[in-house]
PDB file of N, CA and C in Angstrom:
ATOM      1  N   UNK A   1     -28.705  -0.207  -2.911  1.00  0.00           N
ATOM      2  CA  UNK A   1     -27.312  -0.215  -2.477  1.00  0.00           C
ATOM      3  C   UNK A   1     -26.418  -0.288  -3.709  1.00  0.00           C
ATOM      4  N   UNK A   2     -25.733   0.481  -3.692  1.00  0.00           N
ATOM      5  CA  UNK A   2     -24.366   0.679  -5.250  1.00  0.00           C
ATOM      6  C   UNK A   2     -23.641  -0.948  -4.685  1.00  0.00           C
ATOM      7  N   UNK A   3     -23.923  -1.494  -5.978  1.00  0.00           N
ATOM      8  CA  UNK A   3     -22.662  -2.317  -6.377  1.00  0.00           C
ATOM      9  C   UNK A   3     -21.375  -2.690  -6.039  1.00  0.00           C
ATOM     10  N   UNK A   4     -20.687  -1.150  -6.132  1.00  0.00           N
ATOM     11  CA  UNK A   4     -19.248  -1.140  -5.945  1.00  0.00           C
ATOM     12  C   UNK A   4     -18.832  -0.809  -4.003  1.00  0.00           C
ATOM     13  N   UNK A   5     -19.912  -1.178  -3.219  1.00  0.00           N
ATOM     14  CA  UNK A   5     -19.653  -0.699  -1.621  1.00  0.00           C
ATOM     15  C   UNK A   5     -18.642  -1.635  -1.513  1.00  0.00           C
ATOM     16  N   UNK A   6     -17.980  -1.620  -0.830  1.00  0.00           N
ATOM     17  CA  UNK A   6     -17.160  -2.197  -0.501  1.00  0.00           C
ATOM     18  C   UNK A   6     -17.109  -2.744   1.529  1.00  0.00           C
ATOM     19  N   UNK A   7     -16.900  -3.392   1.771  1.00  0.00           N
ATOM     20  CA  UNK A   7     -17.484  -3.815   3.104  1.00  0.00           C
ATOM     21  C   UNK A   7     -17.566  -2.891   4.385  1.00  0.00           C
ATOM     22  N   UNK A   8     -16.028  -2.341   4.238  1.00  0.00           N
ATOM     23  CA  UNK A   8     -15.443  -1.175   5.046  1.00  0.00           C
ATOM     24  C   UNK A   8     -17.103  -0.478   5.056  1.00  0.00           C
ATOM     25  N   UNK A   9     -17.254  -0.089   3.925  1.00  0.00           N
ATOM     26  CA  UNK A   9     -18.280   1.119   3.926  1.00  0.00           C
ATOM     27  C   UNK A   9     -19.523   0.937   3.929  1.00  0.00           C
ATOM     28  N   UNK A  10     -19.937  -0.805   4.037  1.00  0.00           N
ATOM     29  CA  UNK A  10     -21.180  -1.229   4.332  1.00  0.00           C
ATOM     30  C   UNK A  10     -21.368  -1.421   6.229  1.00  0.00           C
ATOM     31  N   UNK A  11     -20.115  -1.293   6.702  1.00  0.00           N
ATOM     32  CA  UNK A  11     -19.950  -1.496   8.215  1.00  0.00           C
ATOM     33  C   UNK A  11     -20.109  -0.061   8.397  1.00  0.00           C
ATOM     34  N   UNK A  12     -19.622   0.561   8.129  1.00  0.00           N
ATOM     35  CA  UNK A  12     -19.903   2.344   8.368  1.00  0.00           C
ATOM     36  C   UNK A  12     -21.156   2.512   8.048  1.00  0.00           C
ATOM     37  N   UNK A  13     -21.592   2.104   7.048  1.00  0.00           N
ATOM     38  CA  UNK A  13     -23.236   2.731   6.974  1.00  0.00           C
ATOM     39  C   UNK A  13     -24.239   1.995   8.478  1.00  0.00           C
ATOM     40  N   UNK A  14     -24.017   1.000   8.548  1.00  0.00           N
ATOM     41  CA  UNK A  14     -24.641   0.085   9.299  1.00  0.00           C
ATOM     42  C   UNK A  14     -24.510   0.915  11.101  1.00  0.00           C
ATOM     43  N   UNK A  15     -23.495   1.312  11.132  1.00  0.00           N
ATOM     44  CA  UNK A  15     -23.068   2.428  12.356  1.00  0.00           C
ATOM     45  C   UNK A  15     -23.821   3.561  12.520  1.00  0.00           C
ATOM     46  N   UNK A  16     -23.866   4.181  11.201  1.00  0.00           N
ATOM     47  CA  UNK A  16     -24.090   5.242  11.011  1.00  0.00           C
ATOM     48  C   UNK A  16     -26.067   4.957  11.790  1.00  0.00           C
ATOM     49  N   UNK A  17     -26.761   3.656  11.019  1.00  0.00           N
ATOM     50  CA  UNK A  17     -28.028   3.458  10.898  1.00  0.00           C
ATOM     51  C   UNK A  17     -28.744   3.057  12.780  1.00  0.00           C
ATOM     52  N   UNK A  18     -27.186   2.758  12.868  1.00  0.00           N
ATOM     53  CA  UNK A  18     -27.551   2.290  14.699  1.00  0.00           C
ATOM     54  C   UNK A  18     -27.591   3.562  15.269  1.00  0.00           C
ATOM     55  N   UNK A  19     -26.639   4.490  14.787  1.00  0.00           N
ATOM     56  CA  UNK A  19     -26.835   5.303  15.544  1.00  0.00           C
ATOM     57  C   UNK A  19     -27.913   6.098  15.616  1.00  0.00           C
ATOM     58  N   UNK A  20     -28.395   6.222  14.342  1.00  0.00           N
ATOM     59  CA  UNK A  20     -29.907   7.314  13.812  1.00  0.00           C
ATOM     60  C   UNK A  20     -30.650   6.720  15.115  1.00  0.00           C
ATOM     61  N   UNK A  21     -30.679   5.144  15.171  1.00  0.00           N
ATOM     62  CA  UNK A  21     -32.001   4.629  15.708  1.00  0.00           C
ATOM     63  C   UNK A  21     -31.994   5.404  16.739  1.00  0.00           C
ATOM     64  N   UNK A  22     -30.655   4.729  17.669  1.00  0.00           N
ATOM     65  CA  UNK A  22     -30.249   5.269  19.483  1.00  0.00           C
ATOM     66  C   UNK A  22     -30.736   6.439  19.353  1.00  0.00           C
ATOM     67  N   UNK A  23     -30.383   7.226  18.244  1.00  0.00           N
ATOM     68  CA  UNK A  23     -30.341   8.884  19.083  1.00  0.00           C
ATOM     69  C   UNK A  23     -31.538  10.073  18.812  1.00  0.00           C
ATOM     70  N   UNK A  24     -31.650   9.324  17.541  1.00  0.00           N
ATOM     71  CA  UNK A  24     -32.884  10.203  16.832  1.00  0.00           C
ATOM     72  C   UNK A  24     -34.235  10.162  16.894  1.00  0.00           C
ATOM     73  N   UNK A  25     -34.374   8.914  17.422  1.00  0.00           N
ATOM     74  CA  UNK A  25     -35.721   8.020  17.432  1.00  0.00           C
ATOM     75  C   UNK A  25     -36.571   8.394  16.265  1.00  0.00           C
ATOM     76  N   UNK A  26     -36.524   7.876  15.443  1.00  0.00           N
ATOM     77  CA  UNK A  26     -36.872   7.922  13.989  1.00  0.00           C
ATOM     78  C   UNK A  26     -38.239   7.554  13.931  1.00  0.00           C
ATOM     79  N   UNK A  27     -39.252   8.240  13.273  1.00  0.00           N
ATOM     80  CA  UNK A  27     -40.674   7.328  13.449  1.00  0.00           C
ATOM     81  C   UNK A  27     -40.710   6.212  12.598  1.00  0.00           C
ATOM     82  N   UNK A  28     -42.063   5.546  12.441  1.00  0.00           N
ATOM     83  CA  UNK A  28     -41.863   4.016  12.206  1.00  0.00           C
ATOM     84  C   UNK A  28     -41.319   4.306  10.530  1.00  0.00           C
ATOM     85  N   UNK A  29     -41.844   5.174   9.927  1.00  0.00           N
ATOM     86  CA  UNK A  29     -41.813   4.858   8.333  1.00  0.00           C
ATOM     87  C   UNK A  29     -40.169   5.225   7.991  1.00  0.00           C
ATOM     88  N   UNK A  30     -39.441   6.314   8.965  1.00  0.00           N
ATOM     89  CA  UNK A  30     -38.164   6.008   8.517  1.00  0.00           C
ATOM     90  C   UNK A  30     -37.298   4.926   9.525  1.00  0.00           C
ATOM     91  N   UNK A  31     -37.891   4.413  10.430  1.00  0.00           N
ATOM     92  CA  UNK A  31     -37.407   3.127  11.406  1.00  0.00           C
ATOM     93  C   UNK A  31     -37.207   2.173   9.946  1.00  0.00           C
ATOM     94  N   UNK A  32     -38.622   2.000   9.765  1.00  0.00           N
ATOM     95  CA  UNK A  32     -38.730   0.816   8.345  1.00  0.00           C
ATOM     96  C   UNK A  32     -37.658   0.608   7.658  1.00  0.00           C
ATOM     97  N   UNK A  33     -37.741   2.188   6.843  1.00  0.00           N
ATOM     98  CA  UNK A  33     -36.926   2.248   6.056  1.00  0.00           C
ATOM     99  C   UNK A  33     -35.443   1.884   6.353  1.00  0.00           C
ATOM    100  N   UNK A  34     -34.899   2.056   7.298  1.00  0.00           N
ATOM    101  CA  UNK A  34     -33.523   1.982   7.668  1.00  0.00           C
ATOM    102  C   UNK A  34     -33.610   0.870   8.599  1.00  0.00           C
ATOM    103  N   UNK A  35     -34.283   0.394   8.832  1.00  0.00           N
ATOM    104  CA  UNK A  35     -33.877  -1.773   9.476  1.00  0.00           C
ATOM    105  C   UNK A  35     -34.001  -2.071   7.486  1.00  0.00           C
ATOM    106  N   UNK A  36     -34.935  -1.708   6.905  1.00  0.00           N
ATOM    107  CA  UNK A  36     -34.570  -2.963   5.357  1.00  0.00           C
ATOM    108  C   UNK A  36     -33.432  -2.502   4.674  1.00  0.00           C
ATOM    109  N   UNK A  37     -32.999  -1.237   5.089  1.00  0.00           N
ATOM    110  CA  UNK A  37     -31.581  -1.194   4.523  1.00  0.00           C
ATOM    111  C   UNK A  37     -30.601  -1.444   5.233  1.00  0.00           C
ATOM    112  N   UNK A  38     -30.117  -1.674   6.689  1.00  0.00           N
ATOM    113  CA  UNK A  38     -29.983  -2.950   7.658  1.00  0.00           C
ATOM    114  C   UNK A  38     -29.511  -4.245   6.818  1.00  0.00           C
ATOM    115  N   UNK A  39     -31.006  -4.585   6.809  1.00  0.00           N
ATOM    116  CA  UNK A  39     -31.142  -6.009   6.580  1.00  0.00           C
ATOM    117  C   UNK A  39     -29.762  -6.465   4.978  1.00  0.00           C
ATOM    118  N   UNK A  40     -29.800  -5.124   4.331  1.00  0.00           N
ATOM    119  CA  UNK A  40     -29.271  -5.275   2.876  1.00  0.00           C
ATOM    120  C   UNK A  40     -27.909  -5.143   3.257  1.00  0.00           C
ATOM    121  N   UNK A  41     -27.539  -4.497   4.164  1.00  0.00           N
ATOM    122  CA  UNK A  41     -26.398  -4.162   4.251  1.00  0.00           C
ATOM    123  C   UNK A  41     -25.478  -5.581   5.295  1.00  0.00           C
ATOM    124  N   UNK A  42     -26.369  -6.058   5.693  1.00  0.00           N
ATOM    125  CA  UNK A  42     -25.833  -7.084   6.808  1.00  0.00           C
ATOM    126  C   UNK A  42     -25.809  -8.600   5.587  1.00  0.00           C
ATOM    127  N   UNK A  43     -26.877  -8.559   4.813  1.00  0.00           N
ATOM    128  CA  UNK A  43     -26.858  -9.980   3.430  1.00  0.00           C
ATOM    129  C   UNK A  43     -25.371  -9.328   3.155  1.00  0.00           C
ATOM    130  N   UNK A  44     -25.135  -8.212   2.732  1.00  0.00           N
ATOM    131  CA  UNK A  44     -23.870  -7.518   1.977  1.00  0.00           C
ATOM    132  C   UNK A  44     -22.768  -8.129   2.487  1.00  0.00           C
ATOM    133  N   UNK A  45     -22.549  -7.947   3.812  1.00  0.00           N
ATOM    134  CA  UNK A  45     -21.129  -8.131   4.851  1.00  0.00           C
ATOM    135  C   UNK A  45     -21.204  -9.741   4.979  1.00  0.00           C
ATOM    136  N   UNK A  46     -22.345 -10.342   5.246  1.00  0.00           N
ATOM    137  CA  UNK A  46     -22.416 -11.707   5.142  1.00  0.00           C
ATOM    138  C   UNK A  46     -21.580 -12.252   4.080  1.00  0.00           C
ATOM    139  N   UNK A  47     -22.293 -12.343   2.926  1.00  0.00           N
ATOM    140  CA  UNK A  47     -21.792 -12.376   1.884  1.00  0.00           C
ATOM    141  C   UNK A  47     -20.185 -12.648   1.599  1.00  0.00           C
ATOM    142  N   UNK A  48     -19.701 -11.263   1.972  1.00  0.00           N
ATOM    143  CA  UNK A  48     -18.662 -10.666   1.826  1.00  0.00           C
ATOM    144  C   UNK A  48     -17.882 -11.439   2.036  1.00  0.00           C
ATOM    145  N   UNK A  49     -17.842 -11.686   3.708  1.00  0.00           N
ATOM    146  CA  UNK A  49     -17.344 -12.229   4.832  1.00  0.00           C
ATOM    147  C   UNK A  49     -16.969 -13.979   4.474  1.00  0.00           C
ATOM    148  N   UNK A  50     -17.984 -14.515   3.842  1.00  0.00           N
ATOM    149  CA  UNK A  50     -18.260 -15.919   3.445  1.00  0.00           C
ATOM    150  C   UNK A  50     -17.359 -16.094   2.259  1.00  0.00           C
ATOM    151  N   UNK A  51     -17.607 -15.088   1.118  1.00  0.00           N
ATOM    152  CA  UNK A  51     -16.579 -15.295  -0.103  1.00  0.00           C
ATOM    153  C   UNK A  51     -15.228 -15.461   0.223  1.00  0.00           C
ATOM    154  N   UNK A  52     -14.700 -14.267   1.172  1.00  0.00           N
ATOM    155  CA  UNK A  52     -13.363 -14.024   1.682  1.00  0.00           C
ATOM    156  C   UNK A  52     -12.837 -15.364   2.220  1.00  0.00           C
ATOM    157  N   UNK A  53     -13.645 -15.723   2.882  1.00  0.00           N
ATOM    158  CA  UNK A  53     -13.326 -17.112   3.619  1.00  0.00           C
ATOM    159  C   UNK A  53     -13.126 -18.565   2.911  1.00  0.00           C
ATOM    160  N   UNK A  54     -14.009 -18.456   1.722  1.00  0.00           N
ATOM    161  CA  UNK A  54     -13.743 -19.719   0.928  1.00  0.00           C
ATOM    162  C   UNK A  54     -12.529 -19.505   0.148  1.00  0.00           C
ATOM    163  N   UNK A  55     -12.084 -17.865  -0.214  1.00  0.00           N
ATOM    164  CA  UNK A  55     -11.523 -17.848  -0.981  1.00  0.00           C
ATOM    165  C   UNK A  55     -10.077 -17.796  -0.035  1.00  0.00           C
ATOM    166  N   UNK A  56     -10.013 -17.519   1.150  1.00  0.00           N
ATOM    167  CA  UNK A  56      -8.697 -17.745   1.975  1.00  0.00           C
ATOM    168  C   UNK A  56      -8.279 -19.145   2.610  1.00  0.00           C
ATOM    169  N   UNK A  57      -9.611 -19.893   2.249  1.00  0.00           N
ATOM    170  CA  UNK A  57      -9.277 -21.462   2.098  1.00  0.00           C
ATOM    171  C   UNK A  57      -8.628 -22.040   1.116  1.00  0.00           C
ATOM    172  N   UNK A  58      -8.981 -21.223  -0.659  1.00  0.00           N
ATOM    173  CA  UNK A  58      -8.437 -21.766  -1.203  1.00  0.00           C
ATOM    174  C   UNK A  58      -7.018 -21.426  -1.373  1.00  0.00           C
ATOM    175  N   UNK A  59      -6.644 -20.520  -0.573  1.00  0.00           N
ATOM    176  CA  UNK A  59      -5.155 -20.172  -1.272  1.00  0.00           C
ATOM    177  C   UNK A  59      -4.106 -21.075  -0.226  1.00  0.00           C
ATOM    178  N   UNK A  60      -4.967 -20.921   1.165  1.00  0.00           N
ATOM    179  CA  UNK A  60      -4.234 -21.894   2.132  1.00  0.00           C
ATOM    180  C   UNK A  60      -4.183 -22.981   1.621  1.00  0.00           C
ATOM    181  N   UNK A  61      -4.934 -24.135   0.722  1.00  0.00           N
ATOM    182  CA  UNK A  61      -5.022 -25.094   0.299  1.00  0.00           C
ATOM    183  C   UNK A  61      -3.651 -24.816  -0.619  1.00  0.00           C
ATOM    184  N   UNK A  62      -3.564 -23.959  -1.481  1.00  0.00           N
ATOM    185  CA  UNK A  62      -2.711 -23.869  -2.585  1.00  0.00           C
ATOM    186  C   UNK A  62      -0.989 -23.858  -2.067  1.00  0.00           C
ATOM    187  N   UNK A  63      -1.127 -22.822  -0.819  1.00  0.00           N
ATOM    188  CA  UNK A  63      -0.150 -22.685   0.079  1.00  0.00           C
ATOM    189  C   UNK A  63       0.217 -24.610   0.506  1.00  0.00           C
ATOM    190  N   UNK A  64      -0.382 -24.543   0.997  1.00  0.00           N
ATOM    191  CA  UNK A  64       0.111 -26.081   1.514  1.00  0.00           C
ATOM    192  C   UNK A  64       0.577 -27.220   0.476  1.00  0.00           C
ATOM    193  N   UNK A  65      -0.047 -27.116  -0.363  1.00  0.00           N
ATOM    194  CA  UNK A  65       0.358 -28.230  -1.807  1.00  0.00           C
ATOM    195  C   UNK A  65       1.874 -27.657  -2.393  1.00  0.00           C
ATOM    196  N   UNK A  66       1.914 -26.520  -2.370  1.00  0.00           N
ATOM    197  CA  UNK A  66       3.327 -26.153  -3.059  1.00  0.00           C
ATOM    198  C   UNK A  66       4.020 -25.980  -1.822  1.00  0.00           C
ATOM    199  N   UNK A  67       3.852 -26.135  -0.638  1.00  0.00           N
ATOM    200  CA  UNK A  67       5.148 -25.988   0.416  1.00  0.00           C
ATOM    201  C   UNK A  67       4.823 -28.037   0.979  1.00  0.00           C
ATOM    202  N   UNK A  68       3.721 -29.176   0.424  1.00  0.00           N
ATOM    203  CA  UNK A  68       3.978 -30.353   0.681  1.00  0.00           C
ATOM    204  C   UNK A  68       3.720 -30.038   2.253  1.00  0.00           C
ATOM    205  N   UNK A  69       2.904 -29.441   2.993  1.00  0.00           N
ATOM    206  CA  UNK A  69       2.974 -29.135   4.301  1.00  0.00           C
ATOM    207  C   UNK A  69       1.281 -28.945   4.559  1.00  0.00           C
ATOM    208  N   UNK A  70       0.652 -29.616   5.924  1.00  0.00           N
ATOM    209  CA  UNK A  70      -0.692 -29.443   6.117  1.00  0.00           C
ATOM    210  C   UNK A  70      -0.758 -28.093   6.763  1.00  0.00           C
ATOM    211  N   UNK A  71      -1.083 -26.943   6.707  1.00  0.00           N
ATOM    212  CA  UNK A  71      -1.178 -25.331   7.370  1.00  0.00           C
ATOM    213  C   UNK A  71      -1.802 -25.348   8.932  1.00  0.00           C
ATOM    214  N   UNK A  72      -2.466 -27.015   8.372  1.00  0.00           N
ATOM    215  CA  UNK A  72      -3.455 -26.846  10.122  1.00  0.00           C
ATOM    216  C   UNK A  72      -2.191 -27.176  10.660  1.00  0.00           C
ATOM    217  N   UNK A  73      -2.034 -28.546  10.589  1.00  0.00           N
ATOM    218  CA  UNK A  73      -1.096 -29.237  11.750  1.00  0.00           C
ATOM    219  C   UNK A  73       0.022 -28.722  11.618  1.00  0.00           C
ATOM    220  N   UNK A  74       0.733 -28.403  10.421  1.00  0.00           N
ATOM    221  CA  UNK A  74       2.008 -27.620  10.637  1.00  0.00           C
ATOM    222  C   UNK A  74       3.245 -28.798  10.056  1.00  0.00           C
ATOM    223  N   UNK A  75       2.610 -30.269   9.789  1.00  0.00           N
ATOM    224  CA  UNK A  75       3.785 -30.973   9.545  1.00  0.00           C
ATOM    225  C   UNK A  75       3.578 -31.598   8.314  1.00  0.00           C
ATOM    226  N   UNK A  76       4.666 -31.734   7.842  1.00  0.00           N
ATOM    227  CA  UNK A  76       5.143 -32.213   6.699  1.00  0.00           C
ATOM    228  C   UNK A  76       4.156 -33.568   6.065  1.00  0.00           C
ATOM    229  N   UNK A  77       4.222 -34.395   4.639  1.00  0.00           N
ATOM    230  CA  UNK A  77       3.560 -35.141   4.547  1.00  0.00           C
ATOM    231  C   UNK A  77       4.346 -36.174   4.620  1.00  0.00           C
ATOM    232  N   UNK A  78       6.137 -36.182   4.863  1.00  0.00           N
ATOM    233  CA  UNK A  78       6.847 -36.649   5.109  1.00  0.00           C
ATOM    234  C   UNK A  78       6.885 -37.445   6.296  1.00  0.00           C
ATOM    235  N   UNK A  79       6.464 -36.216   7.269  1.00  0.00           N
ATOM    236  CA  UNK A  79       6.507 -36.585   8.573  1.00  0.00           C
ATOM    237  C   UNK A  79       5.812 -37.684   9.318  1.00  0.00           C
ATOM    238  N   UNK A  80       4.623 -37.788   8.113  1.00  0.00           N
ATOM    239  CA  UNK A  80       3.624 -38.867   8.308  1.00  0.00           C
ATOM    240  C   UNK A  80       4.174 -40.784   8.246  1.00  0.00           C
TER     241      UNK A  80
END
């Protein structure tokens, strides 16, 4: 798998691989082949998915310290 995929296009391949299965019925050695590239492409989006998320925690965190405001609850530290 290239490096530079980007998720968009690891979800498209992954479509693309469901569909081979449904329609083509692939014998086992290219079945194989395309569930372990599956498997690479789904660690990929995992991945992805997980970074994005810590990293949209940290900005909400950052967000909230410079506006003095909790993002969950919505209120002030004042308010407390």
């Amino acid at each position: 798998m290239s490096k530079n995929r980007t998720y968009n296009e690891a979800s498209a391949r992954l479509e693309e691989i469901v569909a081979i299965i449904e329609h083509n019925n692939p014998d086992v050695d290219e079945l194989t082949r395309l569930v372990e590239e599956a498997v690479e492409l789904v660690a990929f989006c995992r991945d992805k998915l997980t970074g994005t998320d810590k990293q949209l925690e940290t900005l909400m965190a950052r967000l909230d310290e410079s506006n003095g405001k909790s993002f969950v609850s919505g209120k002030s530290e004042s308010d407390d």
